[in-house]
PDB file of N, CA and C in Angstrom:
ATOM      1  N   UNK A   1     147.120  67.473  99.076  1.00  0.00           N
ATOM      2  CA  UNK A   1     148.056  67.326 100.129  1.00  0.00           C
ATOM      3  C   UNK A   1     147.346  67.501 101.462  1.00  0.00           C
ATOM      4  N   UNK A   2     147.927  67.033 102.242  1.00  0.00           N
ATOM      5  CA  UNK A   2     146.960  66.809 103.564  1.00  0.00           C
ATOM      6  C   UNK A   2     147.617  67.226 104.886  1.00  0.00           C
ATOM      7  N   UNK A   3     147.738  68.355 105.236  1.00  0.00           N
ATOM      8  CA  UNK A   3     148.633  69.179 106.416  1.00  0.00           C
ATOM      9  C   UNK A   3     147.992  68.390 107.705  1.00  0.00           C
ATOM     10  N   UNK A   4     146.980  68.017 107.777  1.00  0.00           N
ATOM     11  CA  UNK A   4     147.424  67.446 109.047  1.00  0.00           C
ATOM     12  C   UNK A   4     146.386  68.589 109.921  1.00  0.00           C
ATOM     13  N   UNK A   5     145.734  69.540 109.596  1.00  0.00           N
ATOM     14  CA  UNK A   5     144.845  70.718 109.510  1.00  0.00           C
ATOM     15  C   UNK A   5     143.251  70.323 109.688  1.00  0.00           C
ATOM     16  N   UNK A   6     142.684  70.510 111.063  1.00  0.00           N
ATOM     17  CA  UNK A   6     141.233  70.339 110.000  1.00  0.00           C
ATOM     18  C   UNK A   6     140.880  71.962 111.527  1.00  0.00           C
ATOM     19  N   UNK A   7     139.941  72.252 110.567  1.00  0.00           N
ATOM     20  CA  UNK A   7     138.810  73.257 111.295  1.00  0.00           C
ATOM     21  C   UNK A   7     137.496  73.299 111.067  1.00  0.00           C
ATOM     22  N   UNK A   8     137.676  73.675 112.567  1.00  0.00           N
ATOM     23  CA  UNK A   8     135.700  72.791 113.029  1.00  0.00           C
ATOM     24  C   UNK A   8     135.233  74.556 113.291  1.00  0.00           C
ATOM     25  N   UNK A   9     133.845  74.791 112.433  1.00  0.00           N
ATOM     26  CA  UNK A   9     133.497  76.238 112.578  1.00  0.00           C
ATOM     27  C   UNK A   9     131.736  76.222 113.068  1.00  0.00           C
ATOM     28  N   UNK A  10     131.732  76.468 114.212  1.00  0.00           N
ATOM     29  CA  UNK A  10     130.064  76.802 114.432  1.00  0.00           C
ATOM     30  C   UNK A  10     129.065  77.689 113.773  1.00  0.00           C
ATOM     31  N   UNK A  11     128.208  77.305 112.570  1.00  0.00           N
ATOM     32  CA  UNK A  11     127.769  78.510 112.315  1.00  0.00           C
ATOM     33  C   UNK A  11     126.231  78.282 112.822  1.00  0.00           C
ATOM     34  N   UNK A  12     125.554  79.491 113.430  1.00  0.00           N
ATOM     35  CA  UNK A  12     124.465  79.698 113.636  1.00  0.00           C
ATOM     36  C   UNK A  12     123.306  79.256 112.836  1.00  0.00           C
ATOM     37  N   UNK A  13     122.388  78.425 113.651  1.00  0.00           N
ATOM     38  CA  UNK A  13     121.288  78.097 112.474  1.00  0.00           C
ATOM     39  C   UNK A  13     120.694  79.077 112.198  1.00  0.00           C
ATOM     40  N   UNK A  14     120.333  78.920 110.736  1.00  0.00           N
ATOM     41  CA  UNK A  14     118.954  79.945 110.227  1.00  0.00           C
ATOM     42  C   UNK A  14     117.947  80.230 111.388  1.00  0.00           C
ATOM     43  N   UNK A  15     117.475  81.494 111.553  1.00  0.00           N
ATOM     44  CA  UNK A  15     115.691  81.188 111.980  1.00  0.00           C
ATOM     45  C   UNK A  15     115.037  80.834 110.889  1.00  0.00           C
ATOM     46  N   UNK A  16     113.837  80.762 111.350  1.00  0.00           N
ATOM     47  CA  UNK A  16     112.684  80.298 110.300  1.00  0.00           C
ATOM     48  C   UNK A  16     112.480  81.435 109.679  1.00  0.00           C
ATOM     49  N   UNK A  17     112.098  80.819 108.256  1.00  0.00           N
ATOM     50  CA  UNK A  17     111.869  81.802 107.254  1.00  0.00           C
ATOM     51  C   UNK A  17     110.903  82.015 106.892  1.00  0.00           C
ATOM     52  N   UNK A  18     109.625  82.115 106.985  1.00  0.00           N
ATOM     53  CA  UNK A  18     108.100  82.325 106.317  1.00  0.00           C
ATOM     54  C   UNK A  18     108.239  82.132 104.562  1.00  0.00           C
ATOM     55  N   UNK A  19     107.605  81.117 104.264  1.00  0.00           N
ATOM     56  CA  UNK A  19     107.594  80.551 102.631  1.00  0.00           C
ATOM     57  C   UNK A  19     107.844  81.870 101.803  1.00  0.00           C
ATOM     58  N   UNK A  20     106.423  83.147 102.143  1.00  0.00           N
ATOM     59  CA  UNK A  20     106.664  83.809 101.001  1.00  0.00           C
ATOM     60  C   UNK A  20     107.758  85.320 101.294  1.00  0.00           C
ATOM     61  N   UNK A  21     108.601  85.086 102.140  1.00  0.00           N
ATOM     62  CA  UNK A  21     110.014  85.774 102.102  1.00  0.00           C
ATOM     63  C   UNK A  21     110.920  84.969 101.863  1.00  0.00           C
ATOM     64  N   UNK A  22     110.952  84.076 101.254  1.00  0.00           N
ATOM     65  CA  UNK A  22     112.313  83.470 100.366  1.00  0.00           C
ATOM     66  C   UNK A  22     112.440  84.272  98.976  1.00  0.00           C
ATOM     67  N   UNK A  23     113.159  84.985  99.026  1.00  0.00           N
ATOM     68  CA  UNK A  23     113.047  85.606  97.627  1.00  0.00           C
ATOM     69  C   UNK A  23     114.332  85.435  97.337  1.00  0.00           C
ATOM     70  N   UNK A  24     114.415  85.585  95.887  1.00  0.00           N
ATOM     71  CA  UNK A  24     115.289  85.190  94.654  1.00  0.00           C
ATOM     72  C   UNK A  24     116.280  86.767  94.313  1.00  0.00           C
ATOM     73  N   UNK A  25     115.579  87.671  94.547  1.00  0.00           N
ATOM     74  CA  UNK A  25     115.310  89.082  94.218  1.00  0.00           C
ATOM     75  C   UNK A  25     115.751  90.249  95.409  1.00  0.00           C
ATOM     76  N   UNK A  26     116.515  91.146  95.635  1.00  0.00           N
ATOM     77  CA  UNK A  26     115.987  92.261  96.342  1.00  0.00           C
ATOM     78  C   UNK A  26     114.691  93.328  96.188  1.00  0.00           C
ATOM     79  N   UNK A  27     113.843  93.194  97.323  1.00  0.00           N
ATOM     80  CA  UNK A  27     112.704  93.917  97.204  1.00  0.00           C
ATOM     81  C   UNK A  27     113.146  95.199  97.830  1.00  0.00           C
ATOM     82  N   UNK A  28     112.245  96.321  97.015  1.00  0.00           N
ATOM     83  CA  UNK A  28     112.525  97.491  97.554  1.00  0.00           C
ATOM     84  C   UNK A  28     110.696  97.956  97.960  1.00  0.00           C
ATOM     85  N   UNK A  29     111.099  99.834  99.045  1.00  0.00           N
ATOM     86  CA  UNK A  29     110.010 100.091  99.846  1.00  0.00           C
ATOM     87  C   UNK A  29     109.625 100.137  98.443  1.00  0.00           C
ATOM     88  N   UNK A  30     108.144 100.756  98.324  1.00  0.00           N
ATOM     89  CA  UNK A  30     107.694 101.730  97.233  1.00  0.00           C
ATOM     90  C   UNK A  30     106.275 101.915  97.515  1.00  0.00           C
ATOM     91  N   UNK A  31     105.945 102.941  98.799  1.00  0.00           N
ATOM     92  CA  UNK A  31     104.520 103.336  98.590  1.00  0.00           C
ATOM     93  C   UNK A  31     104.285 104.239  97.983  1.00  0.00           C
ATOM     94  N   UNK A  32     103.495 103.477  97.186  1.00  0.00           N
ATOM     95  CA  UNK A  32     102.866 104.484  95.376  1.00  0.00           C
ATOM     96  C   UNK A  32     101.653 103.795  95.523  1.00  0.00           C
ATOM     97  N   UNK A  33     100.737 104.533  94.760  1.00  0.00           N
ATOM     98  CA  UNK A  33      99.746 103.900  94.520  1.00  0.00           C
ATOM     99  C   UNK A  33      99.313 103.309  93.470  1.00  0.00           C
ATOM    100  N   UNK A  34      98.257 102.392  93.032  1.00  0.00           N
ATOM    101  CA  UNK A  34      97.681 101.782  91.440  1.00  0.00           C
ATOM    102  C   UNK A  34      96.884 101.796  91.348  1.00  0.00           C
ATOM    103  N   UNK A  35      96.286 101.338  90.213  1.00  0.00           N
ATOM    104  CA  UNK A  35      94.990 100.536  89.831  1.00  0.00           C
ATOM    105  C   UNK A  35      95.090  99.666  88.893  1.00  0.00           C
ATOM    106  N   UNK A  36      93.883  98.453  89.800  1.00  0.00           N
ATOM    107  CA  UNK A  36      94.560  97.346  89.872  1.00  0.00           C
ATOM    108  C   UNK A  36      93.070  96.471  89.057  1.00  0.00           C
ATOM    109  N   UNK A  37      93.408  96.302  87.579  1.00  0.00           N
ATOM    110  CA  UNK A  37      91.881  95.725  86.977  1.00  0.00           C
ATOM    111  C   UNK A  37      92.388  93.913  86.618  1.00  0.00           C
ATOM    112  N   UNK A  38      91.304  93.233  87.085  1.00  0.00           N
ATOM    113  CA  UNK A  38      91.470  91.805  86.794  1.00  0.00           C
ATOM    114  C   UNK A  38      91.261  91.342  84.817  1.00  0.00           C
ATOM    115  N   UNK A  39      92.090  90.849  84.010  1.00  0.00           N
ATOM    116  CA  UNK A  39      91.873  90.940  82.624  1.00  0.00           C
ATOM    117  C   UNK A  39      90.821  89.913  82.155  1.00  0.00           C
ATOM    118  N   UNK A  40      90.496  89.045  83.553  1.00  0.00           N
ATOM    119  CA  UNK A  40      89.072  88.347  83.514  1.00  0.00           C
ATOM    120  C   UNK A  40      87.486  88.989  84.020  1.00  0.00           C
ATOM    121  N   UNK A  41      88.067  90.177  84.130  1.00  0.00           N
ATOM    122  CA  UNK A  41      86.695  91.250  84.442  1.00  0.00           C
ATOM    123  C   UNK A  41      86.239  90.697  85.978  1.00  0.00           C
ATOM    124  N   UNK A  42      87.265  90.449  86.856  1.00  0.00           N
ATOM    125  CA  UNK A  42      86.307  89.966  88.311  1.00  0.00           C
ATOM    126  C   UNK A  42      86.919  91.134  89.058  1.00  0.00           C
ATOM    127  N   UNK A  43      86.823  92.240  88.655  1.00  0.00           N
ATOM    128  CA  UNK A  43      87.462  93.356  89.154  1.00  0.00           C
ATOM    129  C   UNK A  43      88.161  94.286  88.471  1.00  0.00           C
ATOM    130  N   UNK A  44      87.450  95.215  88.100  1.00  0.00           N
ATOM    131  CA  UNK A  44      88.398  96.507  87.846  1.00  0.00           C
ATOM    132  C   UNK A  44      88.544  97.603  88.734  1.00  0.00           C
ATOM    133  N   UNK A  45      89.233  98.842  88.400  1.00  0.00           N
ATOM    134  CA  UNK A  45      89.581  99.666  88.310  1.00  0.00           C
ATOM    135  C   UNK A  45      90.003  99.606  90.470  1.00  0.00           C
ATOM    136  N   UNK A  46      90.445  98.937  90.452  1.00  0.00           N
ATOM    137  CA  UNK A  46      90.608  98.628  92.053  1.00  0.00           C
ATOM    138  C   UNK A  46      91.523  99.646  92.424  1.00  0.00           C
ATOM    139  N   UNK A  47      91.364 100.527  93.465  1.00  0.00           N
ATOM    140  CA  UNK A  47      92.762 101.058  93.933  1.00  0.00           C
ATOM    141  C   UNK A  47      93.398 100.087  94.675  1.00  0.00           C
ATOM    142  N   UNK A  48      94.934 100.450  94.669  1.00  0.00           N
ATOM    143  CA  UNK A  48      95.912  99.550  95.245  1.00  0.00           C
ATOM    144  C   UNK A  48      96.963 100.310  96.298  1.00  0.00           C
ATOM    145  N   UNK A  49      97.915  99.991  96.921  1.00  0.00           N
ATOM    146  CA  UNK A  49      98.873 100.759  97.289  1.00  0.00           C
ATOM    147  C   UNK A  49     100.229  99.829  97.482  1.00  0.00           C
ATOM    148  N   UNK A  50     100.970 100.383  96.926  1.00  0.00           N
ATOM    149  CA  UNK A  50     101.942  99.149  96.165  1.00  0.00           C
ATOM    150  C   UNK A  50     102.958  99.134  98.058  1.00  0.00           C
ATOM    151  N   UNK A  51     102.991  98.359  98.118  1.00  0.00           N
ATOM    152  CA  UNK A  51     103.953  98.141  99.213  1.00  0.00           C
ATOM    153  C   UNK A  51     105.882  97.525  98.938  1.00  0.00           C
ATOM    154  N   UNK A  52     106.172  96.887  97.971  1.00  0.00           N
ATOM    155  CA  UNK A  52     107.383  96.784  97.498  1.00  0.00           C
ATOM    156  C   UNK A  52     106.993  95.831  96.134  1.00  0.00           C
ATOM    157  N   UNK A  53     108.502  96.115  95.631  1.00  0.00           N
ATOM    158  CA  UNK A  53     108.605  95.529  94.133  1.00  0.00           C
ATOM    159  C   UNK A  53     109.964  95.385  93.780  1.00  0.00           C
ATOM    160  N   UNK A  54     109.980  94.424  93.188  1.00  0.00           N
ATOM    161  CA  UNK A  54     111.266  93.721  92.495  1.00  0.00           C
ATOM    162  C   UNK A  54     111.621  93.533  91.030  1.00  0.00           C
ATOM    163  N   UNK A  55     112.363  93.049  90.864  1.00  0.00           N
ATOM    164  CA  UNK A  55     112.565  93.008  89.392  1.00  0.00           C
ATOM    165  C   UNK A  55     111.234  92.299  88.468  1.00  0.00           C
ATOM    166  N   UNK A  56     111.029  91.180  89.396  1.00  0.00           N
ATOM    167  CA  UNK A  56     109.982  90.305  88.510  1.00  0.00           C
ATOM    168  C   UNK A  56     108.642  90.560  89.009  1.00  0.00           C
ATOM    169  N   UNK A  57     108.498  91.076  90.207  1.00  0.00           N
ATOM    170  CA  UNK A  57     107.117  91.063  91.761  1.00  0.00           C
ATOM    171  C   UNK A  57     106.789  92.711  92.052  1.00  0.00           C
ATOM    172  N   UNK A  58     106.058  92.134  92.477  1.00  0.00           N
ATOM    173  CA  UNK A  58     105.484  93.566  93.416  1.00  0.00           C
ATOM    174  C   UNK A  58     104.400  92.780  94.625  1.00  0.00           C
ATOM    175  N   UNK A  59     104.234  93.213  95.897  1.00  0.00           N
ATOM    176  CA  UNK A  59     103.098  93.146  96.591  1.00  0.00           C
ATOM    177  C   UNK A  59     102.242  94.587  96.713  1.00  0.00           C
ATOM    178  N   UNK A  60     101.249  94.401  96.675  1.00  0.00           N
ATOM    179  CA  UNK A  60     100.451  94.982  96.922  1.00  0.00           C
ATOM    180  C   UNK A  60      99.061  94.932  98.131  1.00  0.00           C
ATOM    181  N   UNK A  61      98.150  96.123  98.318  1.00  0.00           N
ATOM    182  CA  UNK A  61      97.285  95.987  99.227  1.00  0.00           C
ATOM    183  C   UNK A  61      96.157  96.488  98.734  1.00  0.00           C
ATOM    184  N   UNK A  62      95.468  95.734  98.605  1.00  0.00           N
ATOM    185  CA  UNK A  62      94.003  95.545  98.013  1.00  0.00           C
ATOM    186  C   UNK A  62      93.024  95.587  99.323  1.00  0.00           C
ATOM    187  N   UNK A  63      91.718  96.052  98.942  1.00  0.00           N
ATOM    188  CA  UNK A  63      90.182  96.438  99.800  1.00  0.00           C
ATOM    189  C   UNK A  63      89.513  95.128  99.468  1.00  0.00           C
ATOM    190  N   UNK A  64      90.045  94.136  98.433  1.00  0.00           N
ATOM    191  CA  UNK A  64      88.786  92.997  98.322  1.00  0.00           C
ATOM    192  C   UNK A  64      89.753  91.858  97.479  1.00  0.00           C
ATOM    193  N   UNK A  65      89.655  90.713  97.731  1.00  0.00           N
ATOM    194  CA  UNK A  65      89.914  89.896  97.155  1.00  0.00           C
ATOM    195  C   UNK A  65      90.394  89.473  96.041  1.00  0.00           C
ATOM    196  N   UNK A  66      91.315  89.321  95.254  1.00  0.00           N
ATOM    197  CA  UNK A  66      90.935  88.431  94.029  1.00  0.00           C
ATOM    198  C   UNK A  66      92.042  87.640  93.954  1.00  0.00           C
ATOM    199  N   UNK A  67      91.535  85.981  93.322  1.00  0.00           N
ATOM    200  CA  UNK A  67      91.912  84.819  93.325  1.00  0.00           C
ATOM    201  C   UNK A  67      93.286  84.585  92.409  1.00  0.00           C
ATOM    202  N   UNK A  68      93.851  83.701  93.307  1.00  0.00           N
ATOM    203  CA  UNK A  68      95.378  83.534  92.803  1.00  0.00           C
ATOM    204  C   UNK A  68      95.294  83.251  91.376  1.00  0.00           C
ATOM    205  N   UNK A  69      96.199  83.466  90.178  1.00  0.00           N
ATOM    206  CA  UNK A  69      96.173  82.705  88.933  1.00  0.00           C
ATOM    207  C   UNK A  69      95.228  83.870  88.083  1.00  0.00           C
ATOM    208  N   UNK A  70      94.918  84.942  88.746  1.00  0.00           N
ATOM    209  CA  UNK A  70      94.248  85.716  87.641  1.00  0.00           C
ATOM    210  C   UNK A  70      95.110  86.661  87.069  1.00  0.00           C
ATOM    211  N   UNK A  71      94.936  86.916  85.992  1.00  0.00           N
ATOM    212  CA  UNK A  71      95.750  87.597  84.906  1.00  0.00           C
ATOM    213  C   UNK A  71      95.518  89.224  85.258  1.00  0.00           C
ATOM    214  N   UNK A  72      96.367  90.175  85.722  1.00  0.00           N
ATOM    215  CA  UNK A  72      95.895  91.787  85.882  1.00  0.00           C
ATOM    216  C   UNK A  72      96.469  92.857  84.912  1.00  0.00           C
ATOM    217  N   UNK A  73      96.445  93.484  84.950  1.00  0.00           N
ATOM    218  CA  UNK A  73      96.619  94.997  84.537  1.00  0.00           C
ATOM    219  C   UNK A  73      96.688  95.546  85.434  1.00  0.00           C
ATOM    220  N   UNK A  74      98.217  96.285  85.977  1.00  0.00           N
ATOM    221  CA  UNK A  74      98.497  97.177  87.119  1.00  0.00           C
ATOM    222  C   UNK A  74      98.666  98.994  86.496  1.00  0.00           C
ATOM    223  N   UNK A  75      98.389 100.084  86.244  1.00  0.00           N
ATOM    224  CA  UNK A  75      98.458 100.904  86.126  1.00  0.00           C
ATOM    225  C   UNK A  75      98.972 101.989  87.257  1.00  0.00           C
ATOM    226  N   UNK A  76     100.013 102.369  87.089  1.00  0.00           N
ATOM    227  CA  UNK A  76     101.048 103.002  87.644  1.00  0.00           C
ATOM    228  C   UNK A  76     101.434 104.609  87.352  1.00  0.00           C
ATOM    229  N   UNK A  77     100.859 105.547  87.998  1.00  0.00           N
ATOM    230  CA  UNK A  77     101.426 106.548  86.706  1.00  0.00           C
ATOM    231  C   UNK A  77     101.347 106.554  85.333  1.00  0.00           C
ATOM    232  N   UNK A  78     102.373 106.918  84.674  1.00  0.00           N
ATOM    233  CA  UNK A  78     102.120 106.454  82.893  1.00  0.00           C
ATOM    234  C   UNK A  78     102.908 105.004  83.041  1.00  0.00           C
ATOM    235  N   UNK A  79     103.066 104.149  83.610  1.00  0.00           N
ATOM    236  CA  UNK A  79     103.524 102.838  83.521  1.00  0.00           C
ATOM    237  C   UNK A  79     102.488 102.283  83.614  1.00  0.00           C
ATOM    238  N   UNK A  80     102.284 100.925  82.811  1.00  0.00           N
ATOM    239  CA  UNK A  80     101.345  99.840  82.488  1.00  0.00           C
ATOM    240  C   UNK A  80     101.963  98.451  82.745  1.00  0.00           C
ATOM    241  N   UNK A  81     101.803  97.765  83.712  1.00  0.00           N
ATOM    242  CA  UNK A  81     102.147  96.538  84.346  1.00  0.00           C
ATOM    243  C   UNK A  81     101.489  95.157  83.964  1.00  0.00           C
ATOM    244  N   UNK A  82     101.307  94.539  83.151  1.00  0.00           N
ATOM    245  CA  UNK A  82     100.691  93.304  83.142  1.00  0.00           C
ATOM    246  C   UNK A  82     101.620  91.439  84.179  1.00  0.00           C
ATOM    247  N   UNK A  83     100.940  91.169  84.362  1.00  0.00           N
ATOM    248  CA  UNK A  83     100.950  90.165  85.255  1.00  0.00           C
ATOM    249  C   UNK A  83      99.804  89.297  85.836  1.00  0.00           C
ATOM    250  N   UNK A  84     100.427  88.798  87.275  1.00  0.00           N
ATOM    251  CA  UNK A  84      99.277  87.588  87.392  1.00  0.00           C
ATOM    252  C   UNK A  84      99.616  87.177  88.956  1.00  0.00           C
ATOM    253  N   UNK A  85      98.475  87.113  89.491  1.00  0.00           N
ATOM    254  CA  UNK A  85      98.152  87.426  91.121  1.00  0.00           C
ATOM    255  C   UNK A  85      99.269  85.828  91.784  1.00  0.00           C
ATOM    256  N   UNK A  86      99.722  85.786  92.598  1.00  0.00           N
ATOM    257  CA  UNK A  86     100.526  84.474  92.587  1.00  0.00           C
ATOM    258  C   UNK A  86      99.542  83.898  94.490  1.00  0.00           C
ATOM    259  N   UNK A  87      99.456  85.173  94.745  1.00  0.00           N
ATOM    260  CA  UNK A  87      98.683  84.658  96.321  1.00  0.00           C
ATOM    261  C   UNK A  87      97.969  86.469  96.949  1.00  0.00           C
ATOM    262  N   UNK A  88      97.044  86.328  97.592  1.00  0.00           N
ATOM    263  CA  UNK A  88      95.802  86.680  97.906  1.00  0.00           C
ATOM    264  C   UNK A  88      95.765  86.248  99.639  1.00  0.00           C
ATOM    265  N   UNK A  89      96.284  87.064 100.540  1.00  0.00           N
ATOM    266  CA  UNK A  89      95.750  86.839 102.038  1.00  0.00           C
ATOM    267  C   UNK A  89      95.000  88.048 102.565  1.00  0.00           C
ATOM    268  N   UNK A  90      94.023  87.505 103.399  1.00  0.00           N
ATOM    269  CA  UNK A  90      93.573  88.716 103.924  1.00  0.00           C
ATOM    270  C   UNK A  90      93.680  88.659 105.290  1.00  0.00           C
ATOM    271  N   UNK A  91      94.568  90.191 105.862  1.00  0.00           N
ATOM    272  CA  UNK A  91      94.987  90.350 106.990  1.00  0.00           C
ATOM    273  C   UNK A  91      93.970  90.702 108.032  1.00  0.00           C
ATOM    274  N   UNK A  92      94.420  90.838 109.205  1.00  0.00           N
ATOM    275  CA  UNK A  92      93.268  91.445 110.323  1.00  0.00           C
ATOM    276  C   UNK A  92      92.410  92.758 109.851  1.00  0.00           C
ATOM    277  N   UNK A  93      93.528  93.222 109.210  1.00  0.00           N
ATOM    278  CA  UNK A  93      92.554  94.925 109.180  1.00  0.00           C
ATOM    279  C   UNK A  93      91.540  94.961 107.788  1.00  0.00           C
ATOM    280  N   UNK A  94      91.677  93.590 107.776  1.00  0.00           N
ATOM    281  CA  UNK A  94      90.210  93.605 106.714  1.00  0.00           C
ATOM    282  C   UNK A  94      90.744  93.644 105.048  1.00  0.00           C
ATOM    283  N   UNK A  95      92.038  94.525 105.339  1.00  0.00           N
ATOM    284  CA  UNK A  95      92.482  94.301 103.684  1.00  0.00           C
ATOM    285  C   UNK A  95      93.305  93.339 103.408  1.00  0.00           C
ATOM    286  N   UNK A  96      93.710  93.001 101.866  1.00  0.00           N
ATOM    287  CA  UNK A  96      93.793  91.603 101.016  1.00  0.00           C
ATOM    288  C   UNK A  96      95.329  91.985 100.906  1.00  0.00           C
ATOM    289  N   UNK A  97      96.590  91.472 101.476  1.00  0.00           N
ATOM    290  CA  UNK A  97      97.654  91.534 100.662  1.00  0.00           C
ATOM    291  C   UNK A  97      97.772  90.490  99.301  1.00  0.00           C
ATOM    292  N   UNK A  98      98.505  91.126  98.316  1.00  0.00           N
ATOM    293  CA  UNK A  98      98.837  90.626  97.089  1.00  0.00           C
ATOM    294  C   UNK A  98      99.770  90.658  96.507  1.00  0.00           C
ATOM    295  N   UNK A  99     100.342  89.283  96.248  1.00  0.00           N
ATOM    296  CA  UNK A  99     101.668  89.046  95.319  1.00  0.00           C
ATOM    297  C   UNK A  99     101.320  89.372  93.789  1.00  0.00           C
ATOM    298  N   UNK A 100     102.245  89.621  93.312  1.00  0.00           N
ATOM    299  CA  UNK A 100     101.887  89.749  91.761  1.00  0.00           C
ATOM    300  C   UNK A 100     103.114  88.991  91.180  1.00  0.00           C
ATOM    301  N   UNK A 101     103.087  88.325  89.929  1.00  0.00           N
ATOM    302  CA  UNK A 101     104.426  87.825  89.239  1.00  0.00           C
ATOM    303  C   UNK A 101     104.255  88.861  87.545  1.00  0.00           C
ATOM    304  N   UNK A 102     105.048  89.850  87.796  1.00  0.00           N
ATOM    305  CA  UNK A 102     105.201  90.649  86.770  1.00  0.00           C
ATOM    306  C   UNK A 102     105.747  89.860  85.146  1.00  0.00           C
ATOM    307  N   UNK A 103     104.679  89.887  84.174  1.00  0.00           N
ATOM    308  CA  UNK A 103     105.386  89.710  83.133  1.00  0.00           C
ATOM    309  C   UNK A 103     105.856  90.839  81.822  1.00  0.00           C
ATOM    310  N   UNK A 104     105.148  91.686  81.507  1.00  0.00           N
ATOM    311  CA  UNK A 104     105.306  92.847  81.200  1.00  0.00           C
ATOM    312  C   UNK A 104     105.310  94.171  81.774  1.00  0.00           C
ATOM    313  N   UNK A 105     106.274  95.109  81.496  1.00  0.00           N
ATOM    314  CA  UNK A 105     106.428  96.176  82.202  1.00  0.00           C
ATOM    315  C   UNK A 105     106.028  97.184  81.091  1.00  0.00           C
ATOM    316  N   UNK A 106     105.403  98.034  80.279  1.00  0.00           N
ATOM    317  CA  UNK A 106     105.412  99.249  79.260  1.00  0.00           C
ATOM    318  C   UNK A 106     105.583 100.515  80.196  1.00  0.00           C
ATOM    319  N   UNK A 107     106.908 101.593  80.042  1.00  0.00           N
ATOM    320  CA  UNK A 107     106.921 102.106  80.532  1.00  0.00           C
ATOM    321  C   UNK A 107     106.279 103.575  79.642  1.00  0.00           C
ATOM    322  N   UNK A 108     105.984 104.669  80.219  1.00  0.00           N
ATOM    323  CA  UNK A 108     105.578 105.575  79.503  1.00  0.00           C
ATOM    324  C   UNK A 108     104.141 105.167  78.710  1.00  0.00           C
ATOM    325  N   UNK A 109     103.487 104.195  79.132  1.00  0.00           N
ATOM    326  CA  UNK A 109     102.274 104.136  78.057  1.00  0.00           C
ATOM    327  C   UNK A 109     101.147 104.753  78.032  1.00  0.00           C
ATOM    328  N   UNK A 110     101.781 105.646  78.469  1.00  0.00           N
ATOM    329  CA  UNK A 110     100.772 106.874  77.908  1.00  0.00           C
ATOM    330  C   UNK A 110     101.004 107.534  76.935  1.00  0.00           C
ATOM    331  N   UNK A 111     102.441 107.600  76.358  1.00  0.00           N
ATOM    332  CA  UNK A 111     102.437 108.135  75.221  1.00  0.00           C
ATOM    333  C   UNK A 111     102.351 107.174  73.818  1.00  0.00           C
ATOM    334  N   UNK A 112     101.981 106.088  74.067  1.00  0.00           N
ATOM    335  CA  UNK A 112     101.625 105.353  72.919  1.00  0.00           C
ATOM    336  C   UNK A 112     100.618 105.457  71.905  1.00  0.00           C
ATOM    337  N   UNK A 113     100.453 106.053  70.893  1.00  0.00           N
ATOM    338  CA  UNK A 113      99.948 106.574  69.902  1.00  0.00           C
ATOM    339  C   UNK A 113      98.417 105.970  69.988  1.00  0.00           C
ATOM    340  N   UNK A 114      97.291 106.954  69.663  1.00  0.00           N
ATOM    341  CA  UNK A 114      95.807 106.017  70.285  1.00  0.00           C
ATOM    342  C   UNK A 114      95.276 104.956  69.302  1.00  0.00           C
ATOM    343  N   UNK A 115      96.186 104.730  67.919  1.00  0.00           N
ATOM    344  CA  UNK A 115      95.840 104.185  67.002  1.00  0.00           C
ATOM    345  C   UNK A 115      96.520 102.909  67.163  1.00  0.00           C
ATOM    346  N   UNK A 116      97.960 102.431  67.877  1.00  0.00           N
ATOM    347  CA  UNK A 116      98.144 101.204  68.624  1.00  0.00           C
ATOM    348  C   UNK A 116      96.997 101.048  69.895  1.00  0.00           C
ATOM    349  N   UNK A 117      96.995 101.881  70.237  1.00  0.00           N
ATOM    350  CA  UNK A 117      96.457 101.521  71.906  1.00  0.00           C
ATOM    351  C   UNK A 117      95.497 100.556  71.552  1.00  0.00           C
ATOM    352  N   UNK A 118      93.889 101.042  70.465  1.00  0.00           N
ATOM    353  CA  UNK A 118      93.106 100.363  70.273  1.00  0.00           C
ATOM    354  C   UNK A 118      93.187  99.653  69.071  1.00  0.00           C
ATOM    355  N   UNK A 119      94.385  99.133  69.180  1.00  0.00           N
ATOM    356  CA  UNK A 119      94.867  97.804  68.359  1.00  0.00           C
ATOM    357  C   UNK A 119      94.386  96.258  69.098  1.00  0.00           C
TER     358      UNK A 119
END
């Protein structure tokens, strides 16, 4: 049915959004720290300092480089993080921010029995 009604509404354009803040996800703070080993050996035992994380992500801040598409091991406390670097910039102050795309989370794996571990 057709009243005879129309309304015209101005809405404000977007600003610009920078590619890698489109997120899917709410990110939260979380400075904690890690260590952060590449599962292709181009880096271990890296310290990290986690800057936020999401359900599927985390960024992080790395002292050195490593290349998008590599497979990691994030160690957290007794949490064990596996995933895979999605982007790698390095800012003015010399250190590397880092996306991660989380695929496994083990929480507590530290108490996992040492006879799985070195399974």
């Amino acid at each position: 049915m057709d009243f005879g009604l129309s309304v015209e509404v101005d809405f404000p354009k977007p600003a610009r959004v920078d590619f890698l803040e489109q997120r899917r996800e709410f990110r939260f703070n979380a400075a904690r720290a890690a260590i952060v080993t590449a599962l292709d050996r181009t880096a271990e035992g890296l310290s990290a300092g986690i800057l936020d994380l999401s359900s599927s992500g985390m960024k992080l801040t790395l002292s050195r480089p490593v290349e998008a598409g590599t497979p990691v091991r994030i160690d957290i406390e007794t949490d064990l993080i596996l995933g895979e670097i999605r982007y790698c910039i390095r800012e003015e102050s010399g250190s590397y921010t880092v996306g991660i795309e989380m695929d496994q989370v083990l929480r507590n794996a530290n108490k996992i029995p040492c006879e799985w571990a070195a399974a």
